[in-house]
Protein backbone atom coordinates (compact mmCIF):
# COMPACT_ATOMS: atom_id res chain seq x y z
CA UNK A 1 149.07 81.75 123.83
CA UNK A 2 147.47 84.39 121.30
CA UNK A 3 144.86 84.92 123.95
CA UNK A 4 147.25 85.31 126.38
CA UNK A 5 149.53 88.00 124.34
CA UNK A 6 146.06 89.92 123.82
CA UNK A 7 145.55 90.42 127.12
CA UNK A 8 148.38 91.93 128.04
CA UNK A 9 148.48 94.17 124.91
CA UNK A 10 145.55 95.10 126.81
CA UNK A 11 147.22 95.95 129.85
CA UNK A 12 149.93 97.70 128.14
CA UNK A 13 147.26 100.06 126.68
CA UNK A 14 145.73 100.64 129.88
CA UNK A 15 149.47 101.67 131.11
CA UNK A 16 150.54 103.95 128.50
CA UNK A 17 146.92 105.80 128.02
CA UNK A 18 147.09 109.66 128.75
CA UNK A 19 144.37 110.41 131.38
CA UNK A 20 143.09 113.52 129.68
CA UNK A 21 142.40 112.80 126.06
CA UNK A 22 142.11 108.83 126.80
CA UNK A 23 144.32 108.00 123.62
CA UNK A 24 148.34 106.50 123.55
CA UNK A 25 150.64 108.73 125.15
CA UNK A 26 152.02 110.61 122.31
CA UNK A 27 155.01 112.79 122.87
CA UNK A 28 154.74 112.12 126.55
CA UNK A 29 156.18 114.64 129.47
CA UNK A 30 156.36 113.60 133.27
CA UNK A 31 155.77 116.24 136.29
CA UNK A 32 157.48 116.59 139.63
CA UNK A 33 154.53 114.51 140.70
CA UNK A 34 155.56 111.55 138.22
CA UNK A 35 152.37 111.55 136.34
CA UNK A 36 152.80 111.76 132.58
CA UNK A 37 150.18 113.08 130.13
CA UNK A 38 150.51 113.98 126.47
CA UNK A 39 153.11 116.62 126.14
CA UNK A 40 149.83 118.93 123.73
CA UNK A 41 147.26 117.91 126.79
CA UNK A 42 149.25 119.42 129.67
CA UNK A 43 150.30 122.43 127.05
CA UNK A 44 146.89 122.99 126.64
CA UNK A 45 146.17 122.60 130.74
CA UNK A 46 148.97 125.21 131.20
CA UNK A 47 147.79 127.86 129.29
CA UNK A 48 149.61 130.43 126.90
CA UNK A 49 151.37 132.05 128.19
CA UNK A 50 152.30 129.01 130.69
CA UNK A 51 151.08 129.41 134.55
CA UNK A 52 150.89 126.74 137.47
CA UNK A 53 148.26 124.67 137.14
CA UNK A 54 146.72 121.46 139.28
CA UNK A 55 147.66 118.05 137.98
CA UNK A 56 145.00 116.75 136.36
CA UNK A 57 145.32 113.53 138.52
CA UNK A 58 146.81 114.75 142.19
CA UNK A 59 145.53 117.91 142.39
CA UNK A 60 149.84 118.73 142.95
CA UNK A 61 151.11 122.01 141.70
CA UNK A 62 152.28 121.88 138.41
CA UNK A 63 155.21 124.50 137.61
CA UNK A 64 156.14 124.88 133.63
CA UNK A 65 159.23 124.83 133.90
CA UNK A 66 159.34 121.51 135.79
CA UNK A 67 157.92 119.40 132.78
CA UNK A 68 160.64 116.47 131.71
CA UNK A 69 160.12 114.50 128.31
CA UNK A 70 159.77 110.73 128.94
CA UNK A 71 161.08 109.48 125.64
CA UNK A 72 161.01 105.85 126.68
CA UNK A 73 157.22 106.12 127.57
CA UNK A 74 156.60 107.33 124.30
CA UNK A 75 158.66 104.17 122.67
CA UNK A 76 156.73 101.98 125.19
CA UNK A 77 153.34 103.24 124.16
CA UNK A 78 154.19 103.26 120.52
CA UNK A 79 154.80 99.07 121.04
CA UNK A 80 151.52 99.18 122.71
CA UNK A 81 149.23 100.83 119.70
CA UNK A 82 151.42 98.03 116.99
CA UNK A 83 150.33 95.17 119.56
CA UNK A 84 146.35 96.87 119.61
CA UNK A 85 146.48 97.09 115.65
CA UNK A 86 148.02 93.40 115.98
CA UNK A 87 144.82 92.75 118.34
CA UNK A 88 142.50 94.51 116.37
CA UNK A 89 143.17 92.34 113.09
CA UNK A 90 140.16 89.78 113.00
CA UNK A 91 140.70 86.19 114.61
CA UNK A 92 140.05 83.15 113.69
CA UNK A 93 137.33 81.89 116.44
CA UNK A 94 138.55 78.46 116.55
CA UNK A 95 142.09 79.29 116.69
CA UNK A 96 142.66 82.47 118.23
CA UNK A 97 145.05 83.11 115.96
CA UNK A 98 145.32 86.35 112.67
CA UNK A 99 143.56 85.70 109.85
CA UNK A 100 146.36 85.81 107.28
CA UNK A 101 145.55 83.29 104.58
CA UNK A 102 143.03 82.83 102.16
CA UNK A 103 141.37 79.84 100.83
CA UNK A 104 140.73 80.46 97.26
CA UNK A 105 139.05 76.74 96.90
CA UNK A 106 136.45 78.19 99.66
CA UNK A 107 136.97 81.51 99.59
CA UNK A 108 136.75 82.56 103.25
CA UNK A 109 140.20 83.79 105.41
CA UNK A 110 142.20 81.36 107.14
CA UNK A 111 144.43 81.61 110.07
CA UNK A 112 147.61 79.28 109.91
CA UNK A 113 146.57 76.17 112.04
CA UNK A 114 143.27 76.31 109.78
CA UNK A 115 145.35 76.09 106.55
CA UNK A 116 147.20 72.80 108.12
CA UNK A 117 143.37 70.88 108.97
CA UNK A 118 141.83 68.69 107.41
CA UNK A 119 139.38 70.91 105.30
CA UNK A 120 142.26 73.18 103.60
CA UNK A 121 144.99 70.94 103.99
CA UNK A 122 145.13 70.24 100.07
CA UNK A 123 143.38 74.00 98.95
CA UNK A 124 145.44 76.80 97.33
CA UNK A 125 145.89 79.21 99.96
CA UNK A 126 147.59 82.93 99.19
CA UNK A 127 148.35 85.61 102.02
CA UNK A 128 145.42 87.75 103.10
CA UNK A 129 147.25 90.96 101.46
CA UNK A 130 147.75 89.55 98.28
CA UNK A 131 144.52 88.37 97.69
CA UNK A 132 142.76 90.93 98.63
CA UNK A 133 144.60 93.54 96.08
CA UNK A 134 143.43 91.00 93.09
CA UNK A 135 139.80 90.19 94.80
CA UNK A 136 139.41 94.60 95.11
CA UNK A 137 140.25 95.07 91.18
CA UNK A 138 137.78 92.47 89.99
CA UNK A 139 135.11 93.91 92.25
CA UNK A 140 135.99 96.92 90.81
CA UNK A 141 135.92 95.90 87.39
CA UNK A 142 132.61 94.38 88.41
CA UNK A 143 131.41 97.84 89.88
CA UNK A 144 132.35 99.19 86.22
CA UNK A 145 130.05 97.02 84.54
CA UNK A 146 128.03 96.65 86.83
CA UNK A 147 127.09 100.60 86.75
CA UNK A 148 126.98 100.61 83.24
CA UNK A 149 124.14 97.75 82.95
CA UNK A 150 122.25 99.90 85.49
CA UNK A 151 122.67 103.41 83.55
CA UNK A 152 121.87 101.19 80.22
CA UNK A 153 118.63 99.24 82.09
CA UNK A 154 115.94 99.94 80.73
CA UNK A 155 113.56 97.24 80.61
CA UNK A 156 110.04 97.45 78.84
CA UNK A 157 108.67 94.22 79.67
CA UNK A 158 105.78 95.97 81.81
CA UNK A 159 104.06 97.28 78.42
CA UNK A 160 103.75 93.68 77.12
CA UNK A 161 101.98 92.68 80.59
CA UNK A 162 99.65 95.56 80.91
CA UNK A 163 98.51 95.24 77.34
CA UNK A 164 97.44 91.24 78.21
CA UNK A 165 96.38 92.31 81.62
CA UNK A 166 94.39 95.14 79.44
CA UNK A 167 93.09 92.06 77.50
CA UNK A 168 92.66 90.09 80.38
CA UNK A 169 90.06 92.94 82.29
CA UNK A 170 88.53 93.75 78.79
CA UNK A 171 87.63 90.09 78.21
CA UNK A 172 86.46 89.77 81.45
CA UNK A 173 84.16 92.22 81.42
CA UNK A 174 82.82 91.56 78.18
CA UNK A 175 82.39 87.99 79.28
CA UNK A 176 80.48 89.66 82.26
CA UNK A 177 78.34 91.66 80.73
CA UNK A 178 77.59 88.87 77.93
CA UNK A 179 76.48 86.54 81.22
CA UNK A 180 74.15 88.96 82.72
CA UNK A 181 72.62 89.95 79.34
CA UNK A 182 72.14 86.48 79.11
CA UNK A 183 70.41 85.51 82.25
CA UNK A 184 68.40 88.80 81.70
CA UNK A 185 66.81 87.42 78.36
CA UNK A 186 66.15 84.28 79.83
CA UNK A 187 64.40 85.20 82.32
CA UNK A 188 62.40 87.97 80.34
CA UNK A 189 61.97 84.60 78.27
CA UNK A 190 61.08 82.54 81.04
CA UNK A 191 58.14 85.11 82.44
CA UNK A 192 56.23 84.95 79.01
CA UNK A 193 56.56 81.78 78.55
CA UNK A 194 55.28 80.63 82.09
CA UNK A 195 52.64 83.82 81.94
CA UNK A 196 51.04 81.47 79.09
CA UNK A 197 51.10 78.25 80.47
CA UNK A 198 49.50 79.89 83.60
CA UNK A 199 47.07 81.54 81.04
CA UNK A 200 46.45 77.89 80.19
CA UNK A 201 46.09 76.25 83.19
CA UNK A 202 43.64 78.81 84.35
CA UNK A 203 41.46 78.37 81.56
CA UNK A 204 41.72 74.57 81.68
CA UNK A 205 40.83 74.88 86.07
CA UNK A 206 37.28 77.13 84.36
CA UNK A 207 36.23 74.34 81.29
CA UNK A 208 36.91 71.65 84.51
CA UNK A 209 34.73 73.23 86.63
CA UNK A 210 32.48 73.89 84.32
CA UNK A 211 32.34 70.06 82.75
CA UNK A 212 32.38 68.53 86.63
CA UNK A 213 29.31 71.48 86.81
CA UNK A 214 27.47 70.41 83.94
CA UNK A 215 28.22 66.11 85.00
CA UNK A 216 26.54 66.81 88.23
CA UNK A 217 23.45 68.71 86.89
CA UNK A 218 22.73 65.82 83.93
CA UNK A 219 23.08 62.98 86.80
CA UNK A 220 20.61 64.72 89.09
CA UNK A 221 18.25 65.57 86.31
CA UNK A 222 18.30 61.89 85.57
CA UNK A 223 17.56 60.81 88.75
CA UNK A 224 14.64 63.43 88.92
CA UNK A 225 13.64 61.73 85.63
CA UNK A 226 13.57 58.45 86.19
CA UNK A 227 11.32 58.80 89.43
CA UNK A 228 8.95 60.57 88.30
CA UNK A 229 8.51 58.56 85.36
CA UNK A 230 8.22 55.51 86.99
CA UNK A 231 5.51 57.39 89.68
CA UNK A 232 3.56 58.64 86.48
CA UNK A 233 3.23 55.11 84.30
CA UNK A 234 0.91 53.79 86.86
CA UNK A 235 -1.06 57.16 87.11
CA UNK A 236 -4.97 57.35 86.29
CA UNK A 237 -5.39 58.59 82.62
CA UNK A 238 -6.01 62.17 82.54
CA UNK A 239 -3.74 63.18 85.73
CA UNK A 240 -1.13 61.06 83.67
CA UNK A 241 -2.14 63.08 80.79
CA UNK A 242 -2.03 66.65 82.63
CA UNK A 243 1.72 67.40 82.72
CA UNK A 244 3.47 64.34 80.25
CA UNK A 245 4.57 67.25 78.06
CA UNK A 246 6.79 68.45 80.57
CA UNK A 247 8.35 65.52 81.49
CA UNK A 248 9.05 64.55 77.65
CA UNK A 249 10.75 67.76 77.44
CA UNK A 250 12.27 66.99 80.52
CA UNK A 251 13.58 63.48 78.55
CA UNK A 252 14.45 65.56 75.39
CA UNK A 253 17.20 67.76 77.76
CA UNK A 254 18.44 65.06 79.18
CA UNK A 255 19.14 63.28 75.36
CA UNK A 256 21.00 66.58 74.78
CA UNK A 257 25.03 64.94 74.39
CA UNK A 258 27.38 67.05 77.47
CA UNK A 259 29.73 69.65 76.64
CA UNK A 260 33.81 68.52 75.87
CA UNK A 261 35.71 68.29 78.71
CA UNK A 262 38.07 70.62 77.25
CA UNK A 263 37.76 72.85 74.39
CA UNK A 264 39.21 72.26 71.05
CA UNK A 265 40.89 75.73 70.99
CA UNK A 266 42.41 74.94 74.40
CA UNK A 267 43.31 71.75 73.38
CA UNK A 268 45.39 73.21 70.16
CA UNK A 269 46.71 75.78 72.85
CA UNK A 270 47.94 73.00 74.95
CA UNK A 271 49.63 71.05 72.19
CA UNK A 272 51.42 74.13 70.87
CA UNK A 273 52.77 75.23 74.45
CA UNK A 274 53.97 71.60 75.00
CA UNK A 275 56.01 71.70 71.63
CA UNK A 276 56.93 75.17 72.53
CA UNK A 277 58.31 73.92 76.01
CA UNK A 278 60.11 70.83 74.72
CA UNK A 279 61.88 72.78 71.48
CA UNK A 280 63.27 75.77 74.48
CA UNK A 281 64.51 72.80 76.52
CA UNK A 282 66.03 71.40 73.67
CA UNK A 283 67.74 74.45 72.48
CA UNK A 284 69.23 75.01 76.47
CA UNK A 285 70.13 71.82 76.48
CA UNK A 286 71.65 71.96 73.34
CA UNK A 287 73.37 75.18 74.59
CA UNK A 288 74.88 73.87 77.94
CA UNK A 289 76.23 71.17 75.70
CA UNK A 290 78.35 73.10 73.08
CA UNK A 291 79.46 75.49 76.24
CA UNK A 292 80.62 72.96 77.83
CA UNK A 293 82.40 71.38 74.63
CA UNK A 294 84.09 74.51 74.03
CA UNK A 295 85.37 74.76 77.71
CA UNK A 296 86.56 70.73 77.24
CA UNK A 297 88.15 71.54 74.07
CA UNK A 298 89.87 74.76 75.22
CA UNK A 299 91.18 72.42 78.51
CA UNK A 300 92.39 69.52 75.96
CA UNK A 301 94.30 72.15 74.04
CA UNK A 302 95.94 73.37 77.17
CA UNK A 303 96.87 69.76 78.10
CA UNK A 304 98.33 68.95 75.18
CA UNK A 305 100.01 72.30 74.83
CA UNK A 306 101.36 71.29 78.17
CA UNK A 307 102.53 67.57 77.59
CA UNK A 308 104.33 68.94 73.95
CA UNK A 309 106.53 71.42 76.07
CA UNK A 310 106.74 68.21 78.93
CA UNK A 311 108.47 66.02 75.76
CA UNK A 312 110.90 68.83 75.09
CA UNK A 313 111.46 69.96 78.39
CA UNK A 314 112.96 68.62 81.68
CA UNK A 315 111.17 65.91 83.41
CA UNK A 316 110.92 68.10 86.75
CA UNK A 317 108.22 70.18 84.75
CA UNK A 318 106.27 66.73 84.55
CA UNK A 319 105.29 67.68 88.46
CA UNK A 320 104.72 71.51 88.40
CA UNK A 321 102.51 70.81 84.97
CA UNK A 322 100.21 68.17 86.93
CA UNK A 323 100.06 70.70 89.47
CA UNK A 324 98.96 73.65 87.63
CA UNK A 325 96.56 71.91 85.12
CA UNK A 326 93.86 71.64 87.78
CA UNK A 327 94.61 74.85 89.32
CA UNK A 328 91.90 76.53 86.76
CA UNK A 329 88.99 74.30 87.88
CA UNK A 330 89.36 75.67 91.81
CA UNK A 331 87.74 79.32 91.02
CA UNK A 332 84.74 77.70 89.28
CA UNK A 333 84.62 75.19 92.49
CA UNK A 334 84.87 77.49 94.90
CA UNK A 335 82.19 79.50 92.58
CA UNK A 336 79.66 76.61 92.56
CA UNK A 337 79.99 75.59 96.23
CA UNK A 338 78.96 78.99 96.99
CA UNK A 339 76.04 79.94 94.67
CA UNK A 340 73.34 79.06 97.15
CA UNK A 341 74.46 81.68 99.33
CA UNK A 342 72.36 84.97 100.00
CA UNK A 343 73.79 87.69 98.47
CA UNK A 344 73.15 91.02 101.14
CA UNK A 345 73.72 94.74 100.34
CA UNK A 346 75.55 96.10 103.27
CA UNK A 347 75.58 99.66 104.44
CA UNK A 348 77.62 100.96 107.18
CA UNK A 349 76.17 101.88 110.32
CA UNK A 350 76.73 105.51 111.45
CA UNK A 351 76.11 104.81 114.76
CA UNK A 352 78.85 102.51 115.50
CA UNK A 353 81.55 104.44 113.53
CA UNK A 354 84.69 105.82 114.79
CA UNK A 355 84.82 109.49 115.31
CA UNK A 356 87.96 109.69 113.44
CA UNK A 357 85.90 107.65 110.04
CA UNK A 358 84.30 109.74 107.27
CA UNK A 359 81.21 107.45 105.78
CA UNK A 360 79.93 108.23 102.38
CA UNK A 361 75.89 109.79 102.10
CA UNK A 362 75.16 106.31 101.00
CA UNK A 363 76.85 104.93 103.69
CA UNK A 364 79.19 102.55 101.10
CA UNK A 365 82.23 104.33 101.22
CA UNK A 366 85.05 104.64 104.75
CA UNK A 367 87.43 106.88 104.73
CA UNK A 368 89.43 108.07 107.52
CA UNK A 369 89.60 111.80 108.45
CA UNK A 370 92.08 114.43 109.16
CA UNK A 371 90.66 114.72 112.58
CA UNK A 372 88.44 113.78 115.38
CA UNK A 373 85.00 114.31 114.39
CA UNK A 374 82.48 115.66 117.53
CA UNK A 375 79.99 112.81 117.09
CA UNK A 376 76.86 111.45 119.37
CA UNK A 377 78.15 109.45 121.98
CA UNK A 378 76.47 106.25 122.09
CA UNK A 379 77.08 102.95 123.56
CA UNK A 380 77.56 101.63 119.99
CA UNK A 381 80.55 103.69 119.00
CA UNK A 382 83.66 102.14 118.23
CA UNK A 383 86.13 104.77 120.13
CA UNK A 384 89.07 102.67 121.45
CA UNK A 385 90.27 101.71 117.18
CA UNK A 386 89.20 103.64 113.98
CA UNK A 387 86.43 101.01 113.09
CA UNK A 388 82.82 100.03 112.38
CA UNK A 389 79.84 97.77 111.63
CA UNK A 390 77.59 96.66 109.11
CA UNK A 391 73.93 97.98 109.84
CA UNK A 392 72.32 94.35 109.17
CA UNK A 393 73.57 91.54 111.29
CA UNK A 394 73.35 87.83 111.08
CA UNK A 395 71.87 85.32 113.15
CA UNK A 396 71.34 82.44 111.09
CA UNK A 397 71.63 81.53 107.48
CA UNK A 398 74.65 81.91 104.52
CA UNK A 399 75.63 84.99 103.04
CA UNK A 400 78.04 87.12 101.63
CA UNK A 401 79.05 90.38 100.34
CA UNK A 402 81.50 92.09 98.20
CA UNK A 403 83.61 95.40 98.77
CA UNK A 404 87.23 96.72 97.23
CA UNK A 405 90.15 98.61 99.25
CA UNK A 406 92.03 101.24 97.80
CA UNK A 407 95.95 100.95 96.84
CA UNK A 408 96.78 101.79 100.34
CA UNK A 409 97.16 99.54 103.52
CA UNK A 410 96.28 99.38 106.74
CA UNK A 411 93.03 98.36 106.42
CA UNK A 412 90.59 95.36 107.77
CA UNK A 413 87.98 93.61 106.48
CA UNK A 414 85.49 90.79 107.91
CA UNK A 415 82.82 89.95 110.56
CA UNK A 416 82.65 90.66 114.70
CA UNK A 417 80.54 89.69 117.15
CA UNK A 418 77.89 92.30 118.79
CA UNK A 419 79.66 92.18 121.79
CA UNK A 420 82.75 93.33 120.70
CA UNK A 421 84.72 95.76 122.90
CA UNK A 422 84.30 99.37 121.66
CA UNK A 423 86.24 101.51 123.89
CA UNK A 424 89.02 99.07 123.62
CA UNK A 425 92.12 99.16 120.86
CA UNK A 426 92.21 96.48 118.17
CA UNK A 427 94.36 93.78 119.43
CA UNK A 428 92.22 93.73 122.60
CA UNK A 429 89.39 93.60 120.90
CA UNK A 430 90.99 91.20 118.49
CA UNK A 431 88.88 87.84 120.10
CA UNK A 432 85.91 88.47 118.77
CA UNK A 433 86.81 89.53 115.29
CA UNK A 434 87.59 87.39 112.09
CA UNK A 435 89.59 89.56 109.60
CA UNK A 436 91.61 89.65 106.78
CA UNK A 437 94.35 92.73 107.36
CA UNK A 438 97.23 94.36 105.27
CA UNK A 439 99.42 96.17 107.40
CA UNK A 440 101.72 98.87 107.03
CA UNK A 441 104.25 97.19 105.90
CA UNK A 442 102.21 95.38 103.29
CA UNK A 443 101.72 92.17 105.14
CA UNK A 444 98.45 90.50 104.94
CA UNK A 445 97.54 88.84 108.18
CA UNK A 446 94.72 86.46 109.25
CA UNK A 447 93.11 89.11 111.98
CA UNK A 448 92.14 86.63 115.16
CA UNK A 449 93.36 85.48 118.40
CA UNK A 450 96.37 84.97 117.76
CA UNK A 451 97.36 86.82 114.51
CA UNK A 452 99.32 84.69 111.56
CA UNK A 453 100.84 86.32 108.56
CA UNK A 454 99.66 85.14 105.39
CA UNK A 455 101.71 84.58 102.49
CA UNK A 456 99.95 85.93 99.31
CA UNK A 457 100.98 86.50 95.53
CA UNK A 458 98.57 88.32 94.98
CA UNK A 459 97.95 92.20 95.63
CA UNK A 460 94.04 92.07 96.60
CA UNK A 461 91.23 94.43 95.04
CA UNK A 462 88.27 92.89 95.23
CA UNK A 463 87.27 90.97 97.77
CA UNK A 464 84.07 88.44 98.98
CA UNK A 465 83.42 87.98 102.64
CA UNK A 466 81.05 84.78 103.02
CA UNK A 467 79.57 83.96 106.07
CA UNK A 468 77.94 80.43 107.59
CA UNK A 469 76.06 81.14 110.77
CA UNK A 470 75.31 77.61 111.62
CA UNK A 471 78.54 75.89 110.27
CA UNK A 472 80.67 78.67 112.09
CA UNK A 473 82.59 79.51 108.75
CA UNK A 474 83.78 82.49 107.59
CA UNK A 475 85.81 82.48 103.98
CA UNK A 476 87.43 85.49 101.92
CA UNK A 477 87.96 85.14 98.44
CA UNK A 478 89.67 87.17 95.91
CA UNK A 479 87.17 87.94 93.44
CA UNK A 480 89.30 88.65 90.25
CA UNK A 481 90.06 84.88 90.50
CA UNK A 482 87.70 83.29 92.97
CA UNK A 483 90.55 81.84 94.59
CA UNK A 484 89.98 81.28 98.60
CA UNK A 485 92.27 83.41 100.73
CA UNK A 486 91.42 82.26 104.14
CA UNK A 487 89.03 80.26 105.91
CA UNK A 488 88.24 80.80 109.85
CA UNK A 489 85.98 78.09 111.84
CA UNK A 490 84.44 79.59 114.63
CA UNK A 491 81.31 78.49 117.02
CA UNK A 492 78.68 81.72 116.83
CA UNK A 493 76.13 81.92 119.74
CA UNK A 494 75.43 86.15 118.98
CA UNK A 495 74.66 88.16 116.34
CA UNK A 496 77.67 88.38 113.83
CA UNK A 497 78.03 91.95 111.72
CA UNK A 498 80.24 92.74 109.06
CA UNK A 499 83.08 94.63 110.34
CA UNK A 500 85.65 97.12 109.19
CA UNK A 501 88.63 98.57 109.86
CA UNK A 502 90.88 101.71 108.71
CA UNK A 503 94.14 103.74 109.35
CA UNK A 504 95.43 105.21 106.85
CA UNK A 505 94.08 108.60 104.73
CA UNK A 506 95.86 106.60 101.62
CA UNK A 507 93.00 104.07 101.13
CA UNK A 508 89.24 103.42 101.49
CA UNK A 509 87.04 100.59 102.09
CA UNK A 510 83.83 100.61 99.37
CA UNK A 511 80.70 98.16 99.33
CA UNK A 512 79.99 96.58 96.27
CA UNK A 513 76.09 97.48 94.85
């Protein structure tokens, strides 16, 4: 029935609606032609002063004198604009029906057949009017305070996490820089102490030689000996007698004892290199060992920091706690299952950059340009998207390298093949490239056929690209926290170059040393 009385408020409207301004007949006036318009519209069509005029819908004559009100018109189309505001007032889409009521239990407007179903039936309901006057001051008083918090809001909370993150960066470097000093004096370390025990050997290969040398002479002069004594016994007397004394002296040098195998010095050298070895493989030893107490320690203290707040706390954070103990352990796995890659310094490669791509001297740093640059044309050049290649590709082997992105966006980082499309734009070239990309709207997206958004906490800085050739892998990682960010698994049958992409003068793309 409400439908029904819609429609023909509808109709009404349609009836009553002046034909030159389009709105309800207002102060309506009828020509000779029976036509009626708004008495101001046809004023206005008339002129001033008044002349004949055409009707606006017959083309008739229209005199000014001629012009009758049509005061029951104008009551008829005042009916018709109540029964449009009546039509106008929101409905209740089940119903049909005015939205008069409202259900403070649920809070939403009601029409009357809602307020007698089962959902409302038993709910404190108020007229629409009534409850919207009390509902607009408490908003209001809400505003109020509302406005007030936000003029008195002044938070400070940011100080207290850039002075840890301060701490945070500070330590970390320190730790850093405490590493590589470290591995630099062990291996200055490790060169002098092998440079001795090669010193050593050396000189142990000469006395060898020298002993087997001196072995192999005395057994031949023996032989010597002993056959031409036995061919001079039986000898007449003086030919025995003409040459004896040589062949006693002969008997004397062989008497004479042989030279030590090995020195005595080089012996003591030995000995004292051997103890030398064994008390530097103590002391690492014995320094991997309270390293990795300290890390053990620092972990139990965590744990039990964590099951002290579990006993006071809410047995939900039993779950999240289990959860986030191991979570520190995954940077130094993902650190160790990567150390026997091949580090590689990567350059850009002129020749393949866009024309609209500013590369550093060193060829390290991509920015993008005000402009299109007049460049070589070469077969090489990326000219269909603002991108371009590493200078050494890949063919085999694991490897990885490590660049940082300004605080802008739009930018893309990761590998393509060599037969990627240069003329083409980047989502038709987008098959042959693996990529991590933040968009303009800050998105980061996993770059391949077919894009996926990824959903990140963190902003990224730093970042490692790692590439298997053979096991068709290619990982980023956030380097701050070694954490993985994505993973692609591919099947490569070319050779595979970094790649890099840029659009926006607010950023830059910069290759670690």
């Amino acid at each position: 029935m409400a439908r029904a009385v819609l429609a023909l408020g509808d109709s009404l409207q349609a009836e009553v609606t002046c034909p030159i301004c389009l709105e309800l007949l207002s102060e309506p006036v009828i020509t000779e032609c029976g036509h009626n318009f708004c008495g101001s519209c046809l004023t206005a069509v008339l002129g001033v002063p008044p002349r004949p005029a055409d009707c606006p819908q017959c083309r008739a004559t229209v005199v000014p004198g001629s012009l009758r009100p049509n005061r029951s018109l104008g009551a008829v189309a005042g009916l018709a604009g109540t029964l449009g505001d009546e039509a106008r007032r929101p409905r209740c889409p089940a119903h049909g029906e005015a939205l008069g009521l409202f259900c403070e239990s649920c809070r939403i407007p009601l029409c009357p057949l809602c307020r007698e179903g089962p959902p409302h039936r038993h709910h404190c309901a108020r007229p629409a009017e009534e409850a919207a006057g009390e509902l607009r001051e408490t908003l209001q008083s809400n505003l109020v305070f509302l406005q007030k918090e936000k003029e008195e809001f002044n938070p400070n909370g940011e100080k207290k996490s850039d002075d840890l993150l301060e701490k945070v960066t500070s330590e970390r470097q320190r730790l850093r820089d405490t590493f590589e000093q470290l591995q630099k004096f062990l291996q200055e370390q490790e060169g002098t102490l092998l440079a001795r025990l090669d010193q050593a050997h050396g000189e142990l290969t000469r006395e060898r030689r020298e002993y087997v040398s001196s072995v192999s002479e005395r057994k031949s002069l023996l032989d010597t000996l002993i056959a031409e004594i036995e061919k001079k016994r039986d000898q007449p007397v003086v030919e025995f007698l003409m040459d004896v004394g040589k062949t006693l002296s002969s008997c004397e040098a062989a008497k004479v004892p042989l030279p030590e195998p090995v020195s005595p010095e080089l012996q003591r050298t030995v000995k004292n290199l051997s103890e030398l070895s064994q008390l530097v493989l103590g002391a690492v030893a014995k320094f991997k060992d309270g390293l990795c107490w300290i890390l053990e320690m620092w972990e139990l203290g965590r744990e039990l920091h964590f099951w002290l707040a579990v006993l006071m706390g809410s047995r939900k954070d039993v779950t999240r706690g289990k959860r986030l103990m191991h979570l520190p352990f995954l940077p130094l796995v993902n650190l160790l299952s990567e150390m026997d890659r091949e580090r590689v310094k990567v350059t850009l490669d002129p020749e393949t950059a866009s024309p609209y791509l500013i590369l550093s001297k060193d060829r390290r740093t991509l920015r993008l340009g005000e402009r299109q640059q007049t460049l070589r044309d070469t077969p090489k050049r990326f000219t269909g998207s603002p991108s371009v290649l590493g200078s050494q590709g890949f063919t085999t082997g694991r490897h990885y390298w490590e660049l940082e992105v300004g605080s802008g966006d739009s930018w893309a980082v990761g590998v393509a093949l060599e037969s990627v499309q240069r003329a083409d734009s980047l989502l038709m070239a987008m098959g042959k490239i693996w990529a991590l990309r933040l968009d303009w709207n800050r998105q980061y997206t996993a770059l391949h056929m077919p894009p996926a958004p990824l959903a990140l906490q963190d902003k990224l800085r730093r970042i490692r690209v790692h590439l298997d050739y053979e096991a068709g892998e290619v990982t980023f990682y956030n380097v701050e926290n070694m954490m993985q960010i994505l993973q692609y698994k591919a099947s490569f049958t070319e050779k595979v170059f970094p790649y890099f992409w840029l659009w926006s003068r607010e950023t830059y793309i910069q290759l670690c040393a």
